[in-house]
Structure formats: C-alpha cells, structure tokens
PDB file of N, CA and C in Angstrom:
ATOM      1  N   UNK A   1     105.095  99.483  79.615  1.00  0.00           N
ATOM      2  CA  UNK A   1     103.877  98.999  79.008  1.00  0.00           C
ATOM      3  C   UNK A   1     103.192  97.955  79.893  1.00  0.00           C
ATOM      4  N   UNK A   2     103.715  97.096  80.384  1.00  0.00           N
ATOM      5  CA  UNK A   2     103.263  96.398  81.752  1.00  0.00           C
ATOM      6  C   UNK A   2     102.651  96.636  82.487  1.00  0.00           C
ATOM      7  N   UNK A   3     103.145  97.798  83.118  1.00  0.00           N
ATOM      8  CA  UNK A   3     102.862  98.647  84.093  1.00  0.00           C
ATOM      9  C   UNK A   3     101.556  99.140  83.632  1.00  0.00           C
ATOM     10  N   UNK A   4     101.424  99.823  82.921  1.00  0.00           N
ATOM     11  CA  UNK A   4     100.037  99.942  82.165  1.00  0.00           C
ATOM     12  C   UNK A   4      99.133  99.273  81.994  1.00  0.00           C
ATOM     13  N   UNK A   5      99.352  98.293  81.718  1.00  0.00           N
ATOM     14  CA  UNK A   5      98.572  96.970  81.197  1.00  0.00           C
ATOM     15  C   UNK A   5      97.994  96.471  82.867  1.00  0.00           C
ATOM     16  N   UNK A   6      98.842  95.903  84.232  1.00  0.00           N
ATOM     17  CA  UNK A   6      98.411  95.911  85.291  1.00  0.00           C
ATOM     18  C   UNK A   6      97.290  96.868  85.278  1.00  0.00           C
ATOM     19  N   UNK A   7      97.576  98.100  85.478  1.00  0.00           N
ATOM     20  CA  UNK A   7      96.579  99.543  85.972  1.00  0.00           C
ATOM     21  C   UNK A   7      95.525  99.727  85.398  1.00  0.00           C
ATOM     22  N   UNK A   8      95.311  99.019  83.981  1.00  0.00           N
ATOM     23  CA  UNK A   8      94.408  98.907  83.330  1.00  0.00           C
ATOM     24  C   UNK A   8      93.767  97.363  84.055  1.00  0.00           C
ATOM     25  N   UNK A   9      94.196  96.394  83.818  1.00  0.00           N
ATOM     26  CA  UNK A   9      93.048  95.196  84.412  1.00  0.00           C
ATOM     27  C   UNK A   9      92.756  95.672  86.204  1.00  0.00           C
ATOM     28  N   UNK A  10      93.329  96.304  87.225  1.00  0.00           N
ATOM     29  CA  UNK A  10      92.728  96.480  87.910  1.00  0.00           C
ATOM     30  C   UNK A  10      92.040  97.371  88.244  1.00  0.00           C
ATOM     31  N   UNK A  11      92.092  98.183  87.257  1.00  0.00           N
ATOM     32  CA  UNK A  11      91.218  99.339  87.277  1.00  0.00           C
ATOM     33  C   UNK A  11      89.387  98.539  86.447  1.00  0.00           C
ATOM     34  N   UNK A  12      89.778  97.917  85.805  1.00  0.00           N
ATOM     35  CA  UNK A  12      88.557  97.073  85.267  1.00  0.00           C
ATOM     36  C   UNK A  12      87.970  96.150  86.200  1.00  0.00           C
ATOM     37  N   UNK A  13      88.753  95.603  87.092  1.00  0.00           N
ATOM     38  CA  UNK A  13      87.723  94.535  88.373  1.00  0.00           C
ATOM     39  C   UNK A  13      87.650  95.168  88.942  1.00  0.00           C
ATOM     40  N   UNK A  14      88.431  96.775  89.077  1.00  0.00           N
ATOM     41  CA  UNK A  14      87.431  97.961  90.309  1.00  0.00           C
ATOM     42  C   UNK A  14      86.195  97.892  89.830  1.00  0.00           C
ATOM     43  N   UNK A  15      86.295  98.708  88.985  1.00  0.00           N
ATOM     44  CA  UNK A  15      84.763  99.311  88.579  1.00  0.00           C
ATOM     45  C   UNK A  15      83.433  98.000  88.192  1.00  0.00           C
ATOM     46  N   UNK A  16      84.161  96.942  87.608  1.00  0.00           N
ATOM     47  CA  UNK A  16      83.068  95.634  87.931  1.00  0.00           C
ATOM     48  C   UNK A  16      82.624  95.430  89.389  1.00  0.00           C
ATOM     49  N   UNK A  17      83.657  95.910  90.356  1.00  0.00           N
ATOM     50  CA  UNK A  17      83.150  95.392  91.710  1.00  0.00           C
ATOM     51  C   UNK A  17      82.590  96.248  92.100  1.00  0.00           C
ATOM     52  N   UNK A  18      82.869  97.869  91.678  1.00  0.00           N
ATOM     53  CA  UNK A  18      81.973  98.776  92.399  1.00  0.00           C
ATOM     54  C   UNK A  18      80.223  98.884  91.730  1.00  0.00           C
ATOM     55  N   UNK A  19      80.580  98.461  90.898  1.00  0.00           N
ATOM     56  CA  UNK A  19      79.093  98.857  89.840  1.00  0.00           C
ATOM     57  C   UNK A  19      78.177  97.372  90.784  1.00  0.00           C
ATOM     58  N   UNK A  20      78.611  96.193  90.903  1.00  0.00           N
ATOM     59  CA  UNK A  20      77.763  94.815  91.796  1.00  0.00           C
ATOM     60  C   UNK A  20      77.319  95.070  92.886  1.00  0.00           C
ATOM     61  N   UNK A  21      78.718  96.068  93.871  1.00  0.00           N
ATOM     62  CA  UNK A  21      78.009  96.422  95.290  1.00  0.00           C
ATOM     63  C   UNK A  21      77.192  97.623  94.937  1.00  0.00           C
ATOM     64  N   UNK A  22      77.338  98.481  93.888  1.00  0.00           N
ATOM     65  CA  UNK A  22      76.133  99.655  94.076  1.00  0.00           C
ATOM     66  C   UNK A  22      74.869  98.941  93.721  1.00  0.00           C
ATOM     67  N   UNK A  23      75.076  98.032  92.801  1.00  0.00           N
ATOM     68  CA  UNK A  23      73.848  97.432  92.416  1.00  0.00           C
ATOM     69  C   UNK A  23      73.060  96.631  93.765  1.00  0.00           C
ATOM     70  N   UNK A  24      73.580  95.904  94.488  1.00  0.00           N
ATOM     71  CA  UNK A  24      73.278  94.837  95.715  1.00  0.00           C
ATOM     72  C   UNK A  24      72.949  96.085  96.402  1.00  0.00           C
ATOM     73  N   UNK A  25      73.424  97.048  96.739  1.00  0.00           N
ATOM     74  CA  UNK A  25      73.293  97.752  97.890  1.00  0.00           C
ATOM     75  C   UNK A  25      72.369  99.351  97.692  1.00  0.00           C
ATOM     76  N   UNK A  26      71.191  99.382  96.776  1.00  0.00           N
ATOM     77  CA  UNK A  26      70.687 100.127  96.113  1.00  0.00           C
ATOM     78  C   UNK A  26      69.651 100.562  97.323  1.00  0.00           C
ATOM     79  N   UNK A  27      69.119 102.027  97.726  1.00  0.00           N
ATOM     80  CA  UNK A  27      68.435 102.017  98.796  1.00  0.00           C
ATOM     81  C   UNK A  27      68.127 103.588  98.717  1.00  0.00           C
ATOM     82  N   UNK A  28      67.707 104.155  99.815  1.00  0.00           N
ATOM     83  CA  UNK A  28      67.525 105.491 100.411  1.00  0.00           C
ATOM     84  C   UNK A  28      68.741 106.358 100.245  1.00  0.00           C
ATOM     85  N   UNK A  29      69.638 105.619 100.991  1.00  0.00           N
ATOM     86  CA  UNK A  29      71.166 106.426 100.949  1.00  0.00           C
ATOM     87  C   UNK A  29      72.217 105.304 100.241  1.00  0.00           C
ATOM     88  N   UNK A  30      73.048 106.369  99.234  1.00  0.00           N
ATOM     89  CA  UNK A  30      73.597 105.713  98.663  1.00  0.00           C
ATOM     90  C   UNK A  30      74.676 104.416  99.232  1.00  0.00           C
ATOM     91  N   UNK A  31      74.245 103.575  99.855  1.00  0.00           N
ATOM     92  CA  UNK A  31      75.321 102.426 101.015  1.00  0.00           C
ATOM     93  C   UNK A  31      76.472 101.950 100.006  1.00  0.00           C
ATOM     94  N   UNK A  32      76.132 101.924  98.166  1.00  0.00           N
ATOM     95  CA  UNK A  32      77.140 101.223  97.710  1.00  0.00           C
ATOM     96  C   UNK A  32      78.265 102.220  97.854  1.00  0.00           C
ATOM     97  N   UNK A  33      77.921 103.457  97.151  1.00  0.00           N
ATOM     98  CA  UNK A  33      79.396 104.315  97.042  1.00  0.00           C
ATOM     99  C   UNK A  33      80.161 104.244  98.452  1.00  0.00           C
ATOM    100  N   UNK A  34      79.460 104.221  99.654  1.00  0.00           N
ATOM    101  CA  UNK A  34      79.800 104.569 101.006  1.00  0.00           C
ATOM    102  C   UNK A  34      80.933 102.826 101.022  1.00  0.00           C
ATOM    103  N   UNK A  35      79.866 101.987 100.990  1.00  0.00           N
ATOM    104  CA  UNK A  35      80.710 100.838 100.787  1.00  0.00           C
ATOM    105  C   UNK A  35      82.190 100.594  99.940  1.00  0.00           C
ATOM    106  N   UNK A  36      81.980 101.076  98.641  1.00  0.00           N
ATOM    107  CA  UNK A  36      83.264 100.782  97.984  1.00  0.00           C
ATOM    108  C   UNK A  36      84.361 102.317  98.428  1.00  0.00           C
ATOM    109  N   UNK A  37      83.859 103.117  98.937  1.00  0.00           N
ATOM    110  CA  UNK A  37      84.643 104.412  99.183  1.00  0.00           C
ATOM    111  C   UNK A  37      85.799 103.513 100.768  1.00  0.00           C
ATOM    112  N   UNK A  38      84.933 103.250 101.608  1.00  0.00           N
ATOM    113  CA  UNK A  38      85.556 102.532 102.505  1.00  0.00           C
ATOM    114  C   UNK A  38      86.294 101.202 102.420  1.00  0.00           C
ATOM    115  N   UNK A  39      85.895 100.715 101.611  1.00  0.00           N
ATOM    116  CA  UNK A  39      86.474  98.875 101.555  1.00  0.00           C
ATOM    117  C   UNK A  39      87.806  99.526 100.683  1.00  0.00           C
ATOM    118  N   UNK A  40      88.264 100.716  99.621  1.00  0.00           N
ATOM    119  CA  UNK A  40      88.821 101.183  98.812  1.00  0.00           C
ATOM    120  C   UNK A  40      90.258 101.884  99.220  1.00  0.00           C
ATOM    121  N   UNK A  41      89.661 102.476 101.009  1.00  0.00           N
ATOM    122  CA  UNK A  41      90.432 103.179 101.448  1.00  0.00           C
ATOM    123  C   UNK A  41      91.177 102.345 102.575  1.00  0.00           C
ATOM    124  N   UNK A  42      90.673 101.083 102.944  1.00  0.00           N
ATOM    125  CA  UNK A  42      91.173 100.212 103.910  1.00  0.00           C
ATOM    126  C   UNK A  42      92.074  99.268 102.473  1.00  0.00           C
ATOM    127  N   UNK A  43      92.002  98.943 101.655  1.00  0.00           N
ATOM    128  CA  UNK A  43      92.716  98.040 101.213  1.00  0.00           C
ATOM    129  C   UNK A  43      94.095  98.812 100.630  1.00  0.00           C
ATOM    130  N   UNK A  44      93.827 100.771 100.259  1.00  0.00           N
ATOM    131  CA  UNK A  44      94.984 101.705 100.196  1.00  0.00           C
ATOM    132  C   UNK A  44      95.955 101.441 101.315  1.00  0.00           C
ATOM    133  N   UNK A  45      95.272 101.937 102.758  1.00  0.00           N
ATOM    134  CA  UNK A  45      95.803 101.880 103.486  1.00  0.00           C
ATOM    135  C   UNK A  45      96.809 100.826 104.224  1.00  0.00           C
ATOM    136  N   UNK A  46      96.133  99.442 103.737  1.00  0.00           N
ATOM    137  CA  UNK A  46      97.034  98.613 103.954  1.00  0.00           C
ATOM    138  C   UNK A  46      97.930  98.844 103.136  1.00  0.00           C
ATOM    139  N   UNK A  47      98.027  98.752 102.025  1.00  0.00           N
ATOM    140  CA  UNK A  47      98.996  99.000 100.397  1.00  0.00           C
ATOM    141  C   UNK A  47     100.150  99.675 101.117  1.00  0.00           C
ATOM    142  N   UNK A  48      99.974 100.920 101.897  1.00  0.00           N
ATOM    143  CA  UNK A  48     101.166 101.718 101.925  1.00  0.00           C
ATOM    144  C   UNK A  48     101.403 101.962 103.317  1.00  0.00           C
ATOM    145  N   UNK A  49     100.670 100.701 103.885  1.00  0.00           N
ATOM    146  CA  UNK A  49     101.165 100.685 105.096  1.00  0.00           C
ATOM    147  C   UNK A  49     102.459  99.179 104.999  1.00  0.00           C
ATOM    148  N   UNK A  50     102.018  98.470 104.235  1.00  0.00           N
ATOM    149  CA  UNK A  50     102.792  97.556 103.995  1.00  0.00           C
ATOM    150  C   UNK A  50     104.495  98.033 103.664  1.00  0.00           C
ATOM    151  N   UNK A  51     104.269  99.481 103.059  1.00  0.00           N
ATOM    152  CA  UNK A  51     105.738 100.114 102.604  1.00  0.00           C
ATOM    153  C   UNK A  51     106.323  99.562 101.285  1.00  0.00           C
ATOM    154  N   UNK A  52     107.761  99.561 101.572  1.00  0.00           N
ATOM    155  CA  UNK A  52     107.981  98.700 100.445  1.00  0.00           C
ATOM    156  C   UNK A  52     108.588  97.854  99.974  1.00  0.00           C
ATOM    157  N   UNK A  53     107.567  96.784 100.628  1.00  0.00           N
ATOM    158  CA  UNK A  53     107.799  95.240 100.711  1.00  0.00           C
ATOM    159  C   UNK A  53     106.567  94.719  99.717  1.00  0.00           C
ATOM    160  N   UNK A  54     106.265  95.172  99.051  1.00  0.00           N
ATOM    161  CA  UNK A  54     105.244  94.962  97.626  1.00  0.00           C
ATOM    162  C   UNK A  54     106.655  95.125  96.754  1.00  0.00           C
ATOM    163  N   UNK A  55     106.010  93.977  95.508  1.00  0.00           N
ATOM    164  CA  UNK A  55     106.530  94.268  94.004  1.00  0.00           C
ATOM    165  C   UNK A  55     105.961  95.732  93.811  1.00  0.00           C
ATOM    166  N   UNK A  56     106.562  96.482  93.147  1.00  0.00           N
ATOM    167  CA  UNK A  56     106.078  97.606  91.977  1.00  0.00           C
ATOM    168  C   UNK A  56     104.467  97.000  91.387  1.00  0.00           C
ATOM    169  N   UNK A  57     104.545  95.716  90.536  1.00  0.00           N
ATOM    170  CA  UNK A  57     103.286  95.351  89.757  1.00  0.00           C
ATOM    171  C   UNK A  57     102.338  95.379  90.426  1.00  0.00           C
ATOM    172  N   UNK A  58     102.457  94.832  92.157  1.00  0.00           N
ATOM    173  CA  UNK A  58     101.234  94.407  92.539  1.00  0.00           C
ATOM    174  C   UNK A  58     100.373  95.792  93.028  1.00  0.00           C
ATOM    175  N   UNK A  59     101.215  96.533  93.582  1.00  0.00           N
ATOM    176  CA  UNK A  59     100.915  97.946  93.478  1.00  0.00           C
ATOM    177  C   UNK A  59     100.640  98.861  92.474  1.00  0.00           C
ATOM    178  N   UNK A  60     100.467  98.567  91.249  1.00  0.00           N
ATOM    179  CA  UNK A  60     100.406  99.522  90.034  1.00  0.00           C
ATOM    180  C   UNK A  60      98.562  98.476  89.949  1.00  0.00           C
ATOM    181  N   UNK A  61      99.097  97.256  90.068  1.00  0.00           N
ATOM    182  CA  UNK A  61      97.776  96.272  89.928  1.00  0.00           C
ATOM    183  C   UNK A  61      96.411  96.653  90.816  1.00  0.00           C
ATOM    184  N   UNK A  62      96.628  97.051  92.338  1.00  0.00           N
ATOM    185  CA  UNK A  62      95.834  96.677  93.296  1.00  0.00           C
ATOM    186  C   UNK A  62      95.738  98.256  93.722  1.00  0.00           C
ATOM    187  N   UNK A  63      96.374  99.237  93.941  1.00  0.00           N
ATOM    188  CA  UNK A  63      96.889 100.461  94.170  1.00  0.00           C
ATOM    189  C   UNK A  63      96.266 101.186  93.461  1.00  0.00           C
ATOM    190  N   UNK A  64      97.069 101.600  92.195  1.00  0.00           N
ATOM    191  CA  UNK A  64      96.817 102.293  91.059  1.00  0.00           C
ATOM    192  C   UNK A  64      95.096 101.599  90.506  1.00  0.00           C
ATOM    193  N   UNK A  65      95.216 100.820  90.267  1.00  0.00           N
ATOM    194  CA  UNK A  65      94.689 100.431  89.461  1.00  0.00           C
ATOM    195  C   UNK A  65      93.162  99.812  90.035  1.00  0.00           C
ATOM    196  N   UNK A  66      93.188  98.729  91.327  1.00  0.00           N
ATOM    197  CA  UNK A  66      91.587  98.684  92.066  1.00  0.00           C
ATOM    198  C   UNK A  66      91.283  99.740  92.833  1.00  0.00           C
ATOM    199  N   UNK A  67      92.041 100.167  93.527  1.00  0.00           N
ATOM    200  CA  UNK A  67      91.880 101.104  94.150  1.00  0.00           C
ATOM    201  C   UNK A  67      91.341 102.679  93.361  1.00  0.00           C
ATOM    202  N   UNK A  68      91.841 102.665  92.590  1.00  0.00           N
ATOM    203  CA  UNK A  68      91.661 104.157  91.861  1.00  0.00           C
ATOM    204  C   UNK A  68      90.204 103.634  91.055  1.00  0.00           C
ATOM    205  N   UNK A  69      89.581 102.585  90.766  1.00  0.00           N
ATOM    206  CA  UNK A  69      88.488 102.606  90.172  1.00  0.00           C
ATOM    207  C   UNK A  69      87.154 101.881  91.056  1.00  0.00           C
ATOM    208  N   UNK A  70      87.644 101.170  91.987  1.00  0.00           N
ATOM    209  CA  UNK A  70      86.845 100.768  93.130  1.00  0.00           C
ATOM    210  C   UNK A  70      86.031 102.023  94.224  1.00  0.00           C
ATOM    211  N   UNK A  71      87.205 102.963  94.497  1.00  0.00           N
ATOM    212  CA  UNK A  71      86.657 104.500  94.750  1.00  0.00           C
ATOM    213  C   UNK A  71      85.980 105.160  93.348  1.00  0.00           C
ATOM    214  N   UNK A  72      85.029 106.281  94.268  1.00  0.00           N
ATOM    215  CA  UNK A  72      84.392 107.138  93.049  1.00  0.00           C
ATOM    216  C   UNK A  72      84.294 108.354  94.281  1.00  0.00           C
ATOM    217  N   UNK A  73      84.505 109.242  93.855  1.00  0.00           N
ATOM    218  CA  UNK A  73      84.701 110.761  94.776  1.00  0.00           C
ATOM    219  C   UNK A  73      84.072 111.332  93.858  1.00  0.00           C
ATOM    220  N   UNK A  74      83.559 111.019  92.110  1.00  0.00           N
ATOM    221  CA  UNK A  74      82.989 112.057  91.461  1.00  0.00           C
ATOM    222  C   UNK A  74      81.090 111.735  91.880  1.00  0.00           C
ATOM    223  N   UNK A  75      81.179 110.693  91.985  1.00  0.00           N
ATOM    224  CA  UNK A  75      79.536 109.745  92.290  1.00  0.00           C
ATOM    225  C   UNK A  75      79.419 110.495  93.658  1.00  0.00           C
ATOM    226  N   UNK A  76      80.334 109.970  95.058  1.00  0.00           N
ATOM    227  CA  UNK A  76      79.985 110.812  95.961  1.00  0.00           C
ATOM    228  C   UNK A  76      79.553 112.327  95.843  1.00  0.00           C
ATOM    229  N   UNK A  77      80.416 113.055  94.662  1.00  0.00           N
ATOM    230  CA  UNK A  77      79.721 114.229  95.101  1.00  0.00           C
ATOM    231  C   UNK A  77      78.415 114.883  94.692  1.00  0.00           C
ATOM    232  N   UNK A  78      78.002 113.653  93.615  1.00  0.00           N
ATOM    233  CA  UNK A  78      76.413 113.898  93.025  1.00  0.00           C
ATOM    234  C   UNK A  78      76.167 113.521  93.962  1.00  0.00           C
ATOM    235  N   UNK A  79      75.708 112.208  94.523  1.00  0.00           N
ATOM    236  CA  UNK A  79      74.932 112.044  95.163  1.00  0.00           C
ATOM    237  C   UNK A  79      74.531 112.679  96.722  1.00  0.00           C
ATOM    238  N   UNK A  80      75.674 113.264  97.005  1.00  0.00           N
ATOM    239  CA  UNK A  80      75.662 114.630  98.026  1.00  0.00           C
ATOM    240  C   UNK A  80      74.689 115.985  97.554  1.00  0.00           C
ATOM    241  N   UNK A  81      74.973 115.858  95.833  1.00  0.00           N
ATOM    242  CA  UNK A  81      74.352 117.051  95.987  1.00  0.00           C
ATOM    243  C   UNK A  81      72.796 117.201  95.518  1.00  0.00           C
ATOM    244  N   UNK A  82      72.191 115.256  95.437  1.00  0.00           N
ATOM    245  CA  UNK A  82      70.942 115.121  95.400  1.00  0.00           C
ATOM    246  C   UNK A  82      70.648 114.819  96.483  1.00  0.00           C
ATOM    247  N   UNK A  83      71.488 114.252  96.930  1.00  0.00           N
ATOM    248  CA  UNK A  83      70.388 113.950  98.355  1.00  0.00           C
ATOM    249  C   UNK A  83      69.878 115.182  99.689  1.00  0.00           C
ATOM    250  N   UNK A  84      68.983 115.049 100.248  1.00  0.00           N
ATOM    251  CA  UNK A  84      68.367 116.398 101.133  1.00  0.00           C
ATOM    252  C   UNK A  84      69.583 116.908 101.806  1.00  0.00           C
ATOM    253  N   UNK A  85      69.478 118.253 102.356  1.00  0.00           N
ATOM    254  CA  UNK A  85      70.446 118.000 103.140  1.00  0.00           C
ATOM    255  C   UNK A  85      70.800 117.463 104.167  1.00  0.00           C
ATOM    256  N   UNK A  86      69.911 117.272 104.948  1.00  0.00           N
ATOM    257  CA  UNK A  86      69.452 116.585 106.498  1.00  0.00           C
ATOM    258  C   UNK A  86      70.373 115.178 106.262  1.00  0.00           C
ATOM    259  N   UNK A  87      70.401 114.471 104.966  1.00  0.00           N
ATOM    260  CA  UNK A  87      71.086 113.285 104.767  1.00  0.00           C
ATOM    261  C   UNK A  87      72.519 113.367 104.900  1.00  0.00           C
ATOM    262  N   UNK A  88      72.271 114.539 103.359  1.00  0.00           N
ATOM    263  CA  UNK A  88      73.899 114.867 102.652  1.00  0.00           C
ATOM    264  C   UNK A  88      75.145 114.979 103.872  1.00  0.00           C
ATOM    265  N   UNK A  89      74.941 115.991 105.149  1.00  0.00           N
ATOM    266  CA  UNK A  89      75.853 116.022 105.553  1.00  0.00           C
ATOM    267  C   UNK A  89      76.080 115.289 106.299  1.00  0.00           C
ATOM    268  N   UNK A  90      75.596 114.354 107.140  1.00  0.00           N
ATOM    269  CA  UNK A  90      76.385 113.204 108.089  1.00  0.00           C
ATOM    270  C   UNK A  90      76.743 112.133 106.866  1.00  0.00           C
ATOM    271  N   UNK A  91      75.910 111.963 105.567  1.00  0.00           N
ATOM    272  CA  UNK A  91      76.712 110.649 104.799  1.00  0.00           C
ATOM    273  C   UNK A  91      77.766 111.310 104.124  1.00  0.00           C
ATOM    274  N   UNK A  92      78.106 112.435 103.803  1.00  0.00           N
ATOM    275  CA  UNK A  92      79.335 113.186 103.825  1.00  0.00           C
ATOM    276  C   UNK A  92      80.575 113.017 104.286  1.00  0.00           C
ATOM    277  N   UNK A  93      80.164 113.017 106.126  1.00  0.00           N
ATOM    278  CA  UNK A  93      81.496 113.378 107.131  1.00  0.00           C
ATOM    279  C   UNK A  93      81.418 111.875 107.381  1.00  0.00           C
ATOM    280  N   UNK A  94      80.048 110.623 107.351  1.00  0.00           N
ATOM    281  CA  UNK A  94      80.699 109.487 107.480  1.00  0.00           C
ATOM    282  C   UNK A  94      81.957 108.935 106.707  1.00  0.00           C
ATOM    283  N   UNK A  95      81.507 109.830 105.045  1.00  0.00           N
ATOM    284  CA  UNK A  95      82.169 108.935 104.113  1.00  0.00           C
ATOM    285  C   UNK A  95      83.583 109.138 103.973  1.00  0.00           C
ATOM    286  N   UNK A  96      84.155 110.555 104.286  1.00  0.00           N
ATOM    287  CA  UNK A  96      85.024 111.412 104.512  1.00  0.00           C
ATOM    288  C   UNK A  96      85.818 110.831 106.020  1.00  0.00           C
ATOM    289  N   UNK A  97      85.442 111.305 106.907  1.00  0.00           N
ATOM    290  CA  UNK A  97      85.796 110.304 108.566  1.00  0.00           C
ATOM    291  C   UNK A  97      86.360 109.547 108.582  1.00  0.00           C
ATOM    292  N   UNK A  98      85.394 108.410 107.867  1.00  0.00           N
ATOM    293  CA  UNK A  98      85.421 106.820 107.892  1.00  0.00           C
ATOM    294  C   UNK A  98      86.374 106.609 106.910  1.00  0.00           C
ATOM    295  N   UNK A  99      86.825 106.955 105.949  1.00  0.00           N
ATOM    296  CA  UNK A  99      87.930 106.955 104.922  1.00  0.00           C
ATOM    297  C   UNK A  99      88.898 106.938 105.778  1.00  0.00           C
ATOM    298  N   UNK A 100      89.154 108.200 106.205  1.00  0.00           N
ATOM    299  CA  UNK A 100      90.241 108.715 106.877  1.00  0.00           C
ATOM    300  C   UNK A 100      90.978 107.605 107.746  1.00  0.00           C
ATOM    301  N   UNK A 101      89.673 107.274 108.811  1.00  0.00           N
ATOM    302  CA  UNK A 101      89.818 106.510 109.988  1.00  0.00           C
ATOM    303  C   UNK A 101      90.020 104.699 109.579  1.00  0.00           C
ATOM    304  N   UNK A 102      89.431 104.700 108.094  1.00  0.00           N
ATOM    305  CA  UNK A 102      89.797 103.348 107.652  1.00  0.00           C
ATOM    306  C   UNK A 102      91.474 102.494 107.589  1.00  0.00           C
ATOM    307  N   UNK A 103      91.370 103.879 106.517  1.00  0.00           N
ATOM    308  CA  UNK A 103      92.892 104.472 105.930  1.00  0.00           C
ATOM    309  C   UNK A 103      94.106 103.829 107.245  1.00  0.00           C
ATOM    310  N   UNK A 104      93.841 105.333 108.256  1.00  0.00           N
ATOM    311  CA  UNK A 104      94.851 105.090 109.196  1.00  0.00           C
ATOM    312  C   UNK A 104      94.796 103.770 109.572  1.00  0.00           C
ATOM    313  N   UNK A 105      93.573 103.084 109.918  1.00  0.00           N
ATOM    314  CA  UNK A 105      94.024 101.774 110.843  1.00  0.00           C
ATOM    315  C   UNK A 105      94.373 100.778 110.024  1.00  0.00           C
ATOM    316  N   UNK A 106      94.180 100.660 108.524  1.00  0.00           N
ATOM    317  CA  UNK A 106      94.751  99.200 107.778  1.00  0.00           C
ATOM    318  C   UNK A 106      95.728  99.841 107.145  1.00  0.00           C
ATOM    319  N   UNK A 107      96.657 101.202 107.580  1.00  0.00           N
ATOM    320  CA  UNK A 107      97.677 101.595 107.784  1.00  0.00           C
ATOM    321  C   UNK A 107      98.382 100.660 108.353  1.00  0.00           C
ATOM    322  N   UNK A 108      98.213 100.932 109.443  1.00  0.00           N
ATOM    323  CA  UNK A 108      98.961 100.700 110.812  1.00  0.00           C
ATOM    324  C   UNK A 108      98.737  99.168 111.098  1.00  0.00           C
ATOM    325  N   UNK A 109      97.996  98.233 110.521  1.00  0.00           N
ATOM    326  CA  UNK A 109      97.965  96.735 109.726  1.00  0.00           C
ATOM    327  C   UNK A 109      98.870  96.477 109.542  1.00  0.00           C
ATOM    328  N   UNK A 110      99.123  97.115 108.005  1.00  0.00           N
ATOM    329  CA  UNK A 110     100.009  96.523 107.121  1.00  0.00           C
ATOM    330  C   UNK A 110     101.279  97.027 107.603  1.00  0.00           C
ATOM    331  N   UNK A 111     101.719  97.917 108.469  1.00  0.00           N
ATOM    332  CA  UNK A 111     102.990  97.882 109.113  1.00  0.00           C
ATOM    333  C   UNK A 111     103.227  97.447 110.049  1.00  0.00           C
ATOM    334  N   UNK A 112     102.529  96.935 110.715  1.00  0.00           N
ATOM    335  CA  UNK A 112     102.244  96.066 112.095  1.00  0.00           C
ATOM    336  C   UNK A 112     102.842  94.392 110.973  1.00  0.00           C
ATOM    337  N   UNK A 113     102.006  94.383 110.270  1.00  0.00           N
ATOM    338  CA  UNK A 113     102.354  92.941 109.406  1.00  0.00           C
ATOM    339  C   UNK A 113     103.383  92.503 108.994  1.00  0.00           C
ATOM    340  N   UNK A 114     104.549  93.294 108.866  1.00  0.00           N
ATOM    341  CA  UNK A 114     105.732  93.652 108.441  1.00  0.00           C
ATOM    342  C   UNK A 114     107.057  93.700 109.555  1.00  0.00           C
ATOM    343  N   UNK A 115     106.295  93.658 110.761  1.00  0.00           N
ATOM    344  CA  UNK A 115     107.420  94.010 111.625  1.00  0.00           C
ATOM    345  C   UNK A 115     107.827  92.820 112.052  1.00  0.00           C
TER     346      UNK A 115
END
C-alpha cells in the first residue's frame, strides 16, 4: 500500500510539472511535450543507470511514478498527427532519437556515479 501511495504522489507532481512546462512552453511546435518527453527520459535513465543502489520507494516514487506521468507518448502522438507533415516527422525522430540518446547518456551517469 506504500508502494502505491509513493506512485501515486509522484505520478501527481509529474503531471503538475508537465501541464506548467506545456503551459510556459506553448508555441508552433509542441516544445513542452518534447521538453518533458526528454527531461523524463534523462532522469529514467539515470534511475536505472544508478542500478540498485536506490531504495525500492524512491524508485516506485521518482521512476514509476514522475517519470511515468511527466512523459506523455499518448499527447506526442496527437500532436504528430496534427501537426503538417513537413513538421511531424523531424519533431518525431527528434523526440524519439533524443529520448533514446538522453536515456543512454544519464544511463551511463548514473553508473559512472556509482563506481
């Protein structure tokens, strides 16, 4: 029930933080989702690059729980499929890429941090 209770409050300052930067960052192309998709996948990547030298909580807290509501992959894919295409596909493969490429390097952080 704990465990729950964590995944639930950080799943609630995700989505408060993602809804402020979409709001601040409102424009032509969607910059907030792009923003919290990346800031989402670098703070994963550290998470489990760190291994496991985290409590369980702080990971059910920050992991599970900001992470899983700080990302939105269902928003990215509307807004892919409003925006022209000329846009859609490079803010696509940025958002996709740049995940990836986030990911790996605050990977390789948080096990670098550890050694």
């Amino acid at each position: 029930m704990a465990t729950l209770a964590l995944v639930l409050l950080g799943g609630a300052a995700g989505a408060v933080v993602r809804y402020l930067v979409s709001r601040a960052l409102l424009g032509r192309l969607p910059w907030g989702t792009l923003t919290v998709n990346l800031a989402g996948a670098g703070l994963l990547g550290f998470l489990v690059g760190l291994g496991g030298h985290l409590p369980t909580w702080l990971l059910a807290l920050l992991g599970t729980g900001l992470c899983g509501a700080l990302t939105t992959w269902s928003t990215l894919a509307v807004e892919l499929a409003e925006l022209p295409r000329r846009r859609a596909i490079p803010y696509g493969a940025i958002t996709i890429l740049g995940g990836l490429a986030v990911a790996a390097l605050t990977w390789q952080l948080g096990a670098a941090s550890i050694s």
